[in-house]
PDB file of N, CA and C in Angstrom:
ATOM      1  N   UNK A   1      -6.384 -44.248 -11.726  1.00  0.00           N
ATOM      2  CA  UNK A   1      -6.575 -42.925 -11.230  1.00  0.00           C
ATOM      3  C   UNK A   1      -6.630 -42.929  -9.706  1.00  0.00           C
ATOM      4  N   UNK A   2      -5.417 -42.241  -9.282  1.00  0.00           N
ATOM      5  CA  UNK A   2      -6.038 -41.555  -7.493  1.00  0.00           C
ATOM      6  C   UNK A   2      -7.271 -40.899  -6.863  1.00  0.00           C
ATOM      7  N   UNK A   3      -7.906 -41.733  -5.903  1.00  0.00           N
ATOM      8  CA  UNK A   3      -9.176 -41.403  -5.706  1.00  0.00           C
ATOM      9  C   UNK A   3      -8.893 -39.434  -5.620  1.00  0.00           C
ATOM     10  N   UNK A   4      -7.958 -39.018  -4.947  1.00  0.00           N
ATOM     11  CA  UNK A   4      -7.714 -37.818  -4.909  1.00  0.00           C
ATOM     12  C   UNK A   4      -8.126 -36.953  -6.164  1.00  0.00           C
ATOM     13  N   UNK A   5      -7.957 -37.518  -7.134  1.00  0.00           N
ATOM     14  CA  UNK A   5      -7.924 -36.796  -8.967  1.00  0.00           C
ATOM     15  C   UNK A   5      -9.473 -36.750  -9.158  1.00  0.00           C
ATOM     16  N   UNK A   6     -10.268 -37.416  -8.743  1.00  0.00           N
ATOM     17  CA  UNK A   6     -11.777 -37.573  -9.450  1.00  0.00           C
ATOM     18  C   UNK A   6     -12.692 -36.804  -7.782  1.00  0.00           C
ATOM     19  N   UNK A   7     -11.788 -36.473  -6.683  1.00  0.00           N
ATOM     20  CA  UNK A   7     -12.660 -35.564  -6.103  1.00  0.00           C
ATOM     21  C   UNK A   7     -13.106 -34.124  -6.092  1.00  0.00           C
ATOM     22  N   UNK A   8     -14.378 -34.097  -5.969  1.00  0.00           N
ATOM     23  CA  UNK A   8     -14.906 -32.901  -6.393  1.00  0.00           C
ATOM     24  C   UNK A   8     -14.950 -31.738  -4.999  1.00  0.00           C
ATOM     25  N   UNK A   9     -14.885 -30.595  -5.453  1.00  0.00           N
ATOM     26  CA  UNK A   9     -15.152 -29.755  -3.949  1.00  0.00           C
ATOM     27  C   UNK A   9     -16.172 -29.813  -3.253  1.00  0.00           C
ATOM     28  N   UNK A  10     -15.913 -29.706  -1.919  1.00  0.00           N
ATOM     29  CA  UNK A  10     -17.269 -29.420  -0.892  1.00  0.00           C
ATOM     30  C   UNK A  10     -17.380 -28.165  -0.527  1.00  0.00           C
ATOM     31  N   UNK A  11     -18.450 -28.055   0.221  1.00  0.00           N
ATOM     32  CA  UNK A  11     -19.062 -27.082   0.679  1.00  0.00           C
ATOM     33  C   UNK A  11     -19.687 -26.149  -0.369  1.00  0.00           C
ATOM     34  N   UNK A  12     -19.769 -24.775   0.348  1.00  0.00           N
ATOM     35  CA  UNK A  12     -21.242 -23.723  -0.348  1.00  0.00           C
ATOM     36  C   UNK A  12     -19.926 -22.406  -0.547  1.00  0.00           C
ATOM     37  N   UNK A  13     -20.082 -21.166  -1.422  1.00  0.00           N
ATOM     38  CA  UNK A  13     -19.416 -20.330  -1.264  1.00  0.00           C
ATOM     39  C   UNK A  13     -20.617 -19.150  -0.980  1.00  0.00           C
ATOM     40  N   UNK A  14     -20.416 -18.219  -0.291  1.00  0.00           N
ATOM     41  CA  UNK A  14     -21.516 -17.602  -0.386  1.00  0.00           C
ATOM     42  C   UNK A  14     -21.016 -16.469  -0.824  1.00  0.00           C
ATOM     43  N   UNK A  15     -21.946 -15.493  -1.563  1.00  0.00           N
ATOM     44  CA  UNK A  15     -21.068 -14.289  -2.731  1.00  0.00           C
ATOM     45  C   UNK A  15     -22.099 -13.113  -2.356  1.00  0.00           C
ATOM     46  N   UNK A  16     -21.828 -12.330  -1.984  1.00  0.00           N
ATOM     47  CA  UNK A  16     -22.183 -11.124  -1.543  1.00  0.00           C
ATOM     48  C   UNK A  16     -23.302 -10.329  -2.550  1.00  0.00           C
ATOM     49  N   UNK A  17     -24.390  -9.745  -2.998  1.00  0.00           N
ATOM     50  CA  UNK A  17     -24.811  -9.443  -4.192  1.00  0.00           C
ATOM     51  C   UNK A  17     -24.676  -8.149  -4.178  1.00  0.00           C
ATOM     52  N   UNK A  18     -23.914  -7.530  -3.535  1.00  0.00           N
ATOM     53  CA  UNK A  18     -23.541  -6.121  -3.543  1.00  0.00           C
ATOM     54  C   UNK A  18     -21.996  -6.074  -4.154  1.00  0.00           C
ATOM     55  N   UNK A  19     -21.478  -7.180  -4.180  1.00  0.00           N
ATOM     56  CA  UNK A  19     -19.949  -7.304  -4.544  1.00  0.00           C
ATOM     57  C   UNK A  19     -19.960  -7.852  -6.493  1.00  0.00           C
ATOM     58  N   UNK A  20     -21.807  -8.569  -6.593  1.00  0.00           N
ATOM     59  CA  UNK A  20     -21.449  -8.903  -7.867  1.00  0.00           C
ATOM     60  C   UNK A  20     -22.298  -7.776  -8.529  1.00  0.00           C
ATOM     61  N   UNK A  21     -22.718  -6.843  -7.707  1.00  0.00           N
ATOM     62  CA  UNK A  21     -23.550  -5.326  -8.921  1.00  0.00           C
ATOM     63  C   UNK A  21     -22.425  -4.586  -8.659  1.00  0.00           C
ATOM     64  N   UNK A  22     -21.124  -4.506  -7.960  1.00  0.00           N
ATOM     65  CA  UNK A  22     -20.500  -3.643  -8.145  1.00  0.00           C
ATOM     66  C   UNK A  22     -18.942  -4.045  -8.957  1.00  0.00           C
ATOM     67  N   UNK A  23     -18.799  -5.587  -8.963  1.00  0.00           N
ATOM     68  CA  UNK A  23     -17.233  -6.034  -9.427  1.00  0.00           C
ATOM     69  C   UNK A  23     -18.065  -6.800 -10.608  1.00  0.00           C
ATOM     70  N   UNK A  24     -18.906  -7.680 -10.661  1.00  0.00           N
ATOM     71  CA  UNK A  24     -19.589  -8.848 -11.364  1.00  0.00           C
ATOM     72  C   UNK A  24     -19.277 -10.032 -10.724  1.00  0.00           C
ATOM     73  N   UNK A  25     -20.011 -10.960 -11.336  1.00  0.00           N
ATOM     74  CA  UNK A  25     -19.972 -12.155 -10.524  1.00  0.00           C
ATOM     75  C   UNK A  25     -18.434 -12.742 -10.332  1.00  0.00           C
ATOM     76  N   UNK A  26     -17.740 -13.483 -11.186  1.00  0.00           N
ATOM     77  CA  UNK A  26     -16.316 -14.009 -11.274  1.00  0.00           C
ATOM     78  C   UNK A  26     -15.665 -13.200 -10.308  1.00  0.00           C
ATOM     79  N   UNK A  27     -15.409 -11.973 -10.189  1.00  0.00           N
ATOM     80  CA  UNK A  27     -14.776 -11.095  -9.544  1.00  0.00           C
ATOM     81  C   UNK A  27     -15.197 -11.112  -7.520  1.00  0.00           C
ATOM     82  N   UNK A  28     -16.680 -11.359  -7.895  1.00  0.00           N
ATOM     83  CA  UNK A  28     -17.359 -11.177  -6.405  1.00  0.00           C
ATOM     84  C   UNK A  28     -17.252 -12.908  -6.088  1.00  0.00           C
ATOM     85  N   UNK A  29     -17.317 -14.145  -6.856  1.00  0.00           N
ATOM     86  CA  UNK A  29     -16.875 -15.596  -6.500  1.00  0.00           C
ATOM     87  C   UNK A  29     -15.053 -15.708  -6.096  1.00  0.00           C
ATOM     88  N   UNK A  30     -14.333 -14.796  -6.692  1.00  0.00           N
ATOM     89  CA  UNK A  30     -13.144 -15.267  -6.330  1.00  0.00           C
ATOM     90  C   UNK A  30     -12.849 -14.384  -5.195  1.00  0.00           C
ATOM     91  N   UNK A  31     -13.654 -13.332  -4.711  1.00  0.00           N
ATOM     92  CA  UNK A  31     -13.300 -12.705  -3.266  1.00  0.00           C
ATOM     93  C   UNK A  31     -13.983 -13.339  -2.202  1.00  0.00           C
ATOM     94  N   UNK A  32     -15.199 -14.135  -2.146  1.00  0.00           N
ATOM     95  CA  UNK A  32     -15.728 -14.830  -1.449  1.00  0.00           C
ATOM     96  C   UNK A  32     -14.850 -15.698  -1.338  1.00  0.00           C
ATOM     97  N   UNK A  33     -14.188 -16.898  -2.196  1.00  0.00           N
ATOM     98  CA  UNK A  33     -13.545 -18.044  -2.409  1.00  0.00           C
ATOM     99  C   UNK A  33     -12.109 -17.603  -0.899  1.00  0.00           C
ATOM    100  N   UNK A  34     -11.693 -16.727  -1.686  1.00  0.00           N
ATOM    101  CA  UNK A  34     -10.429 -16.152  -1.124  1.00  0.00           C
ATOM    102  C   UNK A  34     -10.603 -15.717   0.489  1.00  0.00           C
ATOM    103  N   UNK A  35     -11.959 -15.004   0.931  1.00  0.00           N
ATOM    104  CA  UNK A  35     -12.702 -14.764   2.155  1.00  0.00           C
ATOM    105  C   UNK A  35     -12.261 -15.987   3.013  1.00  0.00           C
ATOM    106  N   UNK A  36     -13.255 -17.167   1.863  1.00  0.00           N
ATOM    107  CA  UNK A  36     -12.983 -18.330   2.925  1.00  0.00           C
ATOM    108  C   UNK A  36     -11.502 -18.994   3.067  1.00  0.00           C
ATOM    109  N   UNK A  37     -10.968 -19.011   2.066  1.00  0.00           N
ATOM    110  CA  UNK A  37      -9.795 -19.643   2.631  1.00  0.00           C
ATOM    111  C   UNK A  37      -8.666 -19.216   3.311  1.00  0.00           C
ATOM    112  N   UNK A  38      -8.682 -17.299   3.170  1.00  0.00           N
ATOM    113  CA  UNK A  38      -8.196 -16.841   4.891  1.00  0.00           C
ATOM    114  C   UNK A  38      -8.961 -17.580   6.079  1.00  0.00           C
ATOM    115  N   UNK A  39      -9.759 -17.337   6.308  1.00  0.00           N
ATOM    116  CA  UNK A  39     -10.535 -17.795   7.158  1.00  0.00           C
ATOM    117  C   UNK A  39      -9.825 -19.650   7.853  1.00  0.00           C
ATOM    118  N   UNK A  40      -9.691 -20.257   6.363  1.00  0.00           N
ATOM    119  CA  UNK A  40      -9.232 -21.498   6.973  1.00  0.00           C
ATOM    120  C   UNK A  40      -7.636 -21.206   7.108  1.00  0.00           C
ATOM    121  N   UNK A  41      -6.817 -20.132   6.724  1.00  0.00           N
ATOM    122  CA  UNK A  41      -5.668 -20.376   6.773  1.00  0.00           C
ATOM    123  C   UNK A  41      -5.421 -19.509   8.267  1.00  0.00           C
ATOM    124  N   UNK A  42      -6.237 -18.961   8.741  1.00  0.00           N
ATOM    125  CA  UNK A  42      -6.366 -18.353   9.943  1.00  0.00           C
ATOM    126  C   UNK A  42      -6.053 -19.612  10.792  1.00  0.00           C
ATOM    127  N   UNK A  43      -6.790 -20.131  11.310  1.00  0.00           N
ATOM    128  CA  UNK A  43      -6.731 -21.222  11.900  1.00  0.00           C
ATOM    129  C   UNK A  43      -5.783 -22.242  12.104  1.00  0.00           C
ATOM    130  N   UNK A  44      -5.010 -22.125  10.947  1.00  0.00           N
ATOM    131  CA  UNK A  44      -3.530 -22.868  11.121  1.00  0.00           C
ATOM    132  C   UNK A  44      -2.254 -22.052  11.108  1.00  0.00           C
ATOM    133  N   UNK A  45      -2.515 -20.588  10.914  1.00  0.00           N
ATOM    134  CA  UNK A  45      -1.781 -19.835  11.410  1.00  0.00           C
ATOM    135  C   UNK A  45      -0.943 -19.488  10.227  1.00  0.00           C
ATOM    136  N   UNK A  46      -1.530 -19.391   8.880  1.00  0.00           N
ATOM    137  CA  UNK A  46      -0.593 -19.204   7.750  1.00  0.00           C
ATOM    138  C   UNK A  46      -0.933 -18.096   7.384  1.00  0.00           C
ATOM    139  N   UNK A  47      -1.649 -17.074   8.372  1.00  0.00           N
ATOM    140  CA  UNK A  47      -1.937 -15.861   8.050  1.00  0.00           C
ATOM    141  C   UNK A  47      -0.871 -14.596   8.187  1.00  0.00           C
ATOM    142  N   UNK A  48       0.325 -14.103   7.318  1.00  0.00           N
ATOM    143  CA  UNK A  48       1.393 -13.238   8.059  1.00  0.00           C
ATOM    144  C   UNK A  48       1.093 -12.272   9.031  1.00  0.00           C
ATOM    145  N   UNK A  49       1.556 -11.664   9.612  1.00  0.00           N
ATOM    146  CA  UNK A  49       0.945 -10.394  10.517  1.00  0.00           C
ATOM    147  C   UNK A  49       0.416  -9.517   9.353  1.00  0.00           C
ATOM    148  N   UNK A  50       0.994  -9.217   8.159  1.00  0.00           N
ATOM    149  CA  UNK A  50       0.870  -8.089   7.334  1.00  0.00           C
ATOM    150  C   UNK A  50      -0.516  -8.164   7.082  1.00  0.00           C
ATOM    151  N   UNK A  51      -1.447  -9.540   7.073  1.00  0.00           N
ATOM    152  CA  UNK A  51      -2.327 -10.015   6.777  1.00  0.00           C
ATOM    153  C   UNK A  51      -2.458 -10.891   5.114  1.00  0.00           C
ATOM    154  N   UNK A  52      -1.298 -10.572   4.759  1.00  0.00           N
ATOM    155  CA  UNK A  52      -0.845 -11.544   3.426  1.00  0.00           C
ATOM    156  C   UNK A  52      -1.221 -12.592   3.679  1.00  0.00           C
ATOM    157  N   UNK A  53      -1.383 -14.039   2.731  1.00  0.00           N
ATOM    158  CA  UNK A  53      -1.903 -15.470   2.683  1.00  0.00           C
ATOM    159  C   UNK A  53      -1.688 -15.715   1.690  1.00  0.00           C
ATOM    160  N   UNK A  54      -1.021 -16.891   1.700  1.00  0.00           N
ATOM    161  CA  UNK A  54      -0.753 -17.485  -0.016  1.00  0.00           C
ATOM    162  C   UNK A  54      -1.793 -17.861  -0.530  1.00  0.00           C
ATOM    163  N   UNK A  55      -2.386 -17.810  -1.636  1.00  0.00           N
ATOM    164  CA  UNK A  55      -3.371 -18.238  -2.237  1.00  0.00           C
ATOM    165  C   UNK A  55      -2.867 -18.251  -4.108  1.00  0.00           C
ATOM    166  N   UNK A  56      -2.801 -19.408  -3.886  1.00  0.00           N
ATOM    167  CA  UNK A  56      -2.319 -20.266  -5.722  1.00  0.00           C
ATOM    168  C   UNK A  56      -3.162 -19.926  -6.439  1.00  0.00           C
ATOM    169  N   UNK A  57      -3.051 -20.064  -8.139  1.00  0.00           N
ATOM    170  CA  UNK A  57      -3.635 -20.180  -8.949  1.00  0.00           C
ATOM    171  C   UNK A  57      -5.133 -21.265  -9.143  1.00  0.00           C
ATOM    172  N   UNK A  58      -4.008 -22.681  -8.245  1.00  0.00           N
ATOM    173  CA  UNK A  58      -4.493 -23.471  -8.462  1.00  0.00           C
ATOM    174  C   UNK A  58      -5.318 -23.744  -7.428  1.00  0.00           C
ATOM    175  N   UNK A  59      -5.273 -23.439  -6.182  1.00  0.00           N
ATOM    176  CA  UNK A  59      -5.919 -23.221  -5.158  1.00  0.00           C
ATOM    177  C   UNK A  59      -7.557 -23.034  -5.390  1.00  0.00           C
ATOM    178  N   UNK A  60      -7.858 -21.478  -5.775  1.00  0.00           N
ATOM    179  CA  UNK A  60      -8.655 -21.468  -6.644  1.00  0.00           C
ATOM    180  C   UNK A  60      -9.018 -22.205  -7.722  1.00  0.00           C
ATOM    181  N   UNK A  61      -8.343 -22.692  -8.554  1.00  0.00           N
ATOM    182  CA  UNK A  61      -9.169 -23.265  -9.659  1.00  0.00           C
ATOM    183  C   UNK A  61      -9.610 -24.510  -9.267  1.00  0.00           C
ATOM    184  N   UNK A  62      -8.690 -25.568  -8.232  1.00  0.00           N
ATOM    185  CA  UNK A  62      -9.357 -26.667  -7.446  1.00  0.00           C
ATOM    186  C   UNK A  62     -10.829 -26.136  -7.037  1.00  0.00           C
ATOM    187  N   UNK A  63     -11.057 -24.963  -6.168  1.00  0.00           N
ATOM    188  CA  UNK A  63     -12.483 -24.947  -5.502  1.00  0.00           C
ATOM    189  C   UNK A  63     -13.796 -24.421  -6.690  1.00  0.00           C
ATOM    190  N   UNK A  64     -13.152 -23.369  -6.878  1.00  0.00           N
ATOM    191  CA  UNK A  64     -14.192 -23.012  -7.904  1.00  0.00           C
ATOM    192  C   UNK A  64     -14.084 -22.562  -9.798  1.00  0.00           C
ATOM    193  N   UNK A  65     -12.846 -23.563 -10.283  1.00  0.00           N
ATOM    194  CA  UNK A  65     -12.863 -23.975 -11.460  1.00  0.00           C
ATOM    195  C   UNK A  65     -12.845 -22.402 -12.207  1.00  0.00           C
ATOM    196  N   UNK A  66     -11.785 -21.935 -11.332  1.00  0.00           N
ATOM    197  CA  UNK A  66     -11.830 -20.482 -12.323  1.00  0.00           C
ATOM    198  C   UNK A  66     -10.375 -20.255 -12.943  1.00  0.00           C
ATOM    199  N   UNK A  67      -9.833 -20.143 -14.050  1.00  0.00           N
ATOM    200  CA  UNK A  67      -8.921 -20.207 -14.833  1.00  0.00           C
ATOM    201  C   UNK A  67      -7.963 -19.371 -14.548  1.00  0.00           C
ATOM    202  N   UNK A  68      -6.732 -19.361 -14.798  1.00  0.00           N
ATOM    203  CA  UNK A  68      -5.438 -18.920 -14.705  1.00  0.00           C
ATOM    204  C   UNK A  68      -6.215 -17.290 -15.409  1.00  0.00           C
ATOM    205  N   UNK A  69      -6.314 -17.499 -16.512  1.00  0.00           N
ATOM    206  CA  UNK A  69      -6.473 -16.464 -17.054  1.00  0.00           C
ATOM    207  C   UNK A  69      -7.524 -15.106 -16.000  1.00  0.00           C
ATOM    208  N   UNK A  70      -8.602 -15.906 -16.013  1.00  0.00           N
ATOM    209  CA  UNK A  70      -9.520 -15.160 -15.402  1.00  0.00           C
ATOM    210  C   UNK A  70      -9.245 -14.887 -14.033  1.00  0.00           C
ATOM    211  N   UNK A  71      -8.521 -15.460 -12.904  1.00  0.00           N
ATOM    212  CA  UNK A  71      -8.392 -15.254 -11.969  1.00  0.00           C
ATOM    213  C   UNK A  71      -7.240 -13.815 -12.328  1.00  0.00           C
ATOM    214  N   UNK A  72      -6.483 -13.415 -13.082  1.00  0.00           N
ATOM    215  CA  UNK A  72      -5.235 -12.695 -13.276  1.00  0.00           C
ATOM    216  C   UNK A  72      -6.296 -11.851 -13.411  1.00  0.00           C
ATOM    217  N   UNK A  73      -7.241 -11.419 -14.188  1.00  0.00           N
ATOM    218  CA  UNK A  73      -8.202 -10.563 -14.802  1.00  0.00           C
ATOM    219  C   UNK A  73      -9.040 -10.094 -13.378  1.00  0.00           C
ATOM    220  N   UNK A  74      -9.601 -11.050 -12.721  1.00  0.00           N
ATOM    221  CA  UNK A  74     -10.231 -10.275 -11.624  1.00  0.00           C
ATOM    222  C   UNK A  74      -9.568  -9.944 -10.321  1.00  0.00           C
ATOM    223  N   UNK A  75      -8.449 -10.177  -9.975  1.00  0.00           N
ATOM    224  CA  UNK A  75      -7.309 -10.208  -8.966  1.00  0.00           C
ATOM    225  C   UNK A  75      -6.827  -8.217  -9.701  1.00  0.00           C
ATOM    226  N   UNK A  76      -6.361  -8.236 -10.517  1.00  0.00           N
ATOM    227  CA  UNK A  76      -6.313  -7.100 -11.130  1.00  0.00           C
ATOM    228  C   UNK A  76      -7.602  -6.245 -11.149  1.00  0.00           C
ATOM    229  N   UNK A  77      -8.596  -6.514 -11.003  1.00  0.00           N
ATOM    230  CA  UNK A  77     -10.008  -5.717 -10.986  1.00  0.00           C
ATOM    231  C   UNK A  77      -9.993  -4.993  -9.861  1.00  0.00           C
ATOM    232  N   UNK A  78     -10.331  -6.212  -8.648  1.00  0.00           N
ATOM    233  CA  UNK A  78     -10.288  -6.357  -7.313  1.00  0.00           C
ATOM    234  C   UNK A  78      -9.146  -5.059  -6.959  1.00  0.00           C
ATOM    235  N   UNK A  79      -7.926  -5.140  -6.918  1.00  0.00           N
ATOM    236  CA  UNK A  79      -6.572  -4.542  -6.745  1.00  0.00           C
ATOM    237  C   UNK A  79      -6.460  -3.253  -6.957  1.00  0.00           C
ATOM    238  N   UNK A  80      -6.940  -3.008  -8.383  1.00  0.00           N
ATOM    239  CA  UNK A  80      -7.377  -1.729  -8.998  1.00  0.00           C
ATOM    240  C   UNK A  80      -8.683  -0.967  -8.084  1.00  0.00           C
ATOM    241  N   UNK A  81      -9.429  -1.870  -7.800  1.00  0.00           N
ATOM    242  CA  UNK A  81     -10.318  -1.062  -6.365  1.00  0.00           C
ATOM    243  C   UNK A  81     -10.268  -0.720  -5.679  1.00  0.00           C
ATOM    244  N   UNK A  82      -9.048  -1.415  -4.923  1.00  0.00           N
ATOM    245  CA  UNK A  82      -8.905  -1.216  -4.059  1.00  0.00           C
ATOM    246  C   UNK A  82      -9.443  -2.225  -2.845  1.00  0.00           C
ATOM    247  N   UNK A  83      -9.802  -3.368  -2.958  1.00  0.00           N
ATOM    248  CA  UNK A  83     -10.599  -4.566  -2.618  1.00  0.00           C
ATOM    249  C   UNK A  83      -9.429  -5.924  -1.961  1.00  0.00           C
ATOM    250  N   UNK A  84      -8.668  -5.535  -2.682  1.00  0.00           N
ATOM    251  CA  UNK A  84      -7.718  -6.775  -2.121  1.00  0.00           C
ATOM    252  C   UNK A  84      -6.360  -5.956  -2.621  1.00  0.00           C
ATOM    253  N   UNK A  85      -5.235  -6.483  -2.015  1.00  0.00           N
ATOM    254  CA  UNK A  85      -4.011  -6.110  -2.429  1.00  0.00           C
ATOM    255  C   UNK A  85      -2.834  -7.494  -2.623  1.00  0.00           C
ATOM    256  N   UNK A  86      -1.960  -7.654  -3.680  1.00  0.00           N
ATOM    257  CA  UNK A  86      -1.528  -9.056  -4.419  1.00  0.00           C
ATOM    258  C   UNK A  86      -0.048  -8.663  -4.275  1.00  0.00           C
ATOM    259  N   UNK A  87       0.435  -9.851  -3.861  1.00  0.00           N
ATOM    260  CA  UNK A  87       2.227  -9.852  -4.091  1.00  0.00           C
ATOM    261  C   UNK A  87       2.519 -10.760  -4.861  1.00  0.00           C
ATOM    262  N   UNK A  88       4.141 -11.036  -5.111  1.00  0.00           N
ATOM    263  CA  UNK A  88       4.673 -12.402  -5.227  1.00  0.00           C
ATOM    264  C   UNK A  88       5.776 -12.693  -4.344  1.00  0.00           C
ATOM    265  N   UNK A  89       5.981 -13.903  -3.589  1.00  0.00           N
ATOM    266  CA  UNK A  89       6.769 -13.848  -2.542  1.00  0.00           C
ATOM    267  C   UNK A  89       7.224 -15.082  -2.543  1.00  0.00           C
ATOM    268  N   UNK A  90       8.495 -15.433  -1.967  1.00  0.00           N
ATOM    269  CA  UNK A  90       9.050 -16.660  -1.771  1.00  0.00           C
ATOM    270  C   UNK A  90       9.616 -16.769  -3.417  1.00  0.00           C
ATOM    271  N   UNK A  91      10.625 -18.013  -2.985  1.00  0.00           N
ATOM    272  CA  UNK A  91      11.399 -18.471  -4.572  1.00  0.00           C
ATOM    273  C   UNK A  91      10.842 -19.971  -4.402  1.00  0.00           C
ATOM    274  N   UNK A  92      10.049 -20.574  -5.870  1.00  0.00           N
ATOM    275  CA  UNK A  92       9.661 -19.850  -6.741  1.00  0.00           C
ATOM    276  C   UNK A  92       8.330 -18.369  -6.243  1.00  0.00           C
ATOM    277  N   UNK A  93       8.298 -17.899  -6.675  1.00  0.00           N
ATOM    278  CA  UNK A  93       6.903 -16.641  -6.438  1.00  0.00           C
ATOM    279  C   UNK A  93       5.963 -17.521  -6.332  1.00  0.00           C
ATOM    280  N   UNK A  94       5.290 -16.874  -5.323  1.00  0.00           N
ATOM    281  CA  UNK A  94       3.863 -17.575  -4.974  1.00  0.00           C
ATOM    282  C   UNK A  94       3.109 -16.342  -5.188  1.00  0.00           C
ATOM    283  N   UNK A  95       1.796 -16.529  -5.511  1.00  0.00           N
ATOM    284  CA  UNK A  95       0.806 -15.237  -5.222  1.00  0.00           C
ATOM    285  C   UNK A  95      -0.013 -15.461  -3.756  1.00  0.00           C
ATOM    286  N   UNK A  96       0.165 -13.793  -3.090  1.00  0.00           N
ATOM    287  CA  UNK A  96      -0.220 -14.013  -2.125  1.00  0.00           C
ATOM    288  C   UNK A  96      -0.966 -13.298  -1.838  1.00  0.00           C
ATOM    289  N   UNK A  97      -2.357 -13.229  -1.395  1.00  0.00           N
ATOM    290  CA  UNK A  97      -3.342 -11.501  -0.756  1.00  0.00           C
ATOM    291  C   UNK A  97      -3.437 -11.391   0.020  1.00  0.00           C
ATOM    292  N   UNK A  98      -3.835  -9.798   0.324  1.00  0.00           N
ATOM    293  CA  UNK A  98      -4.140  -9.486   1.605  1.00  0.00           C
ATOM    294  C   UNK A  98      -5.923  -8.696   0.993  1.00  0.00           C
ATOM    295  N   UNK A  99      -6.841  -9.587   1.831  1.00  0.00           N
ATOM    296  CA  UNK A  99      -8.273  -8.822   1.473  1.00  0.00           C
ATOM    297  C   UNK A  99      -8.502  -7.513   2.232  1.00  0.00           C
ATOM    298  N   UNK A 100      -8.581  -6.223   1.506  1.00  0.00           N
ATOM    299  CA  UNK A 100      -8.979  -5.312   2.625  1.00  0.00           C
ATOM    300  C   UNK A 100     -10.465  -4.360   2.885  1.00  0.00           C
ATOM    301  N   UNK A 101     -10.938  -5.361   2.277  1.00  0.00           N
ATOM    302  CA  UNK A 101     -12.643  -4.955   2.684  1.00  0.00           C
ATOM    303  C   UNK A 101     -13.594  -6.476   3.805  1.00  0.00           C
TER     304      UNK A 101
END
């Protein structure tokens, strides 16, 4: 096994408790999650002007172990709020957001 395969994530996510009485938790962990990793994709400049950012399936499920399924379920929550807005872009499609709260 690649030491890479058996590492676990670092750091803290911090989740808003106004985001999990109003979306629920899963919903308010994957907008925090997503918070931070604009934040790091800021910094290397993978942020479009539109404010779009690729952010994978797997992306997420590497940091905070949240499923294909469920991420589709609260990405759609979120979207429907009006909380974030989702594309697919590039060949193959990538999913990409733009957070707008």
């Amino acid at each position: 096994m690649l030491m890479n395969e058996t590492k676990e994530p670092q750091g803290t996510v911090t989740v808003d408790k106004n985001m999990i009485y109003r979306y629920g938790l899963q919903a308010a962990t994957f907008y925090a999650e997503a918070k931070s990793q604009r934040a790091e994709r800021e910094k290397t400049g993978e942020v479009r002007e539109d404010g779009f950012f690729r952010l994978t399936f797997e992306d997420i499920r590497k940091e905070i172990d949240l499923s294909v399924h469920l991420q589709m379920k609260v990405v759609n929550q979120l979207a429907a709020m009006g909380v974030l807005r989702v594309r697919r872009l590039g060949l193959p499609g990538r999913r990409y957001i733009c957070l707008d709260k």
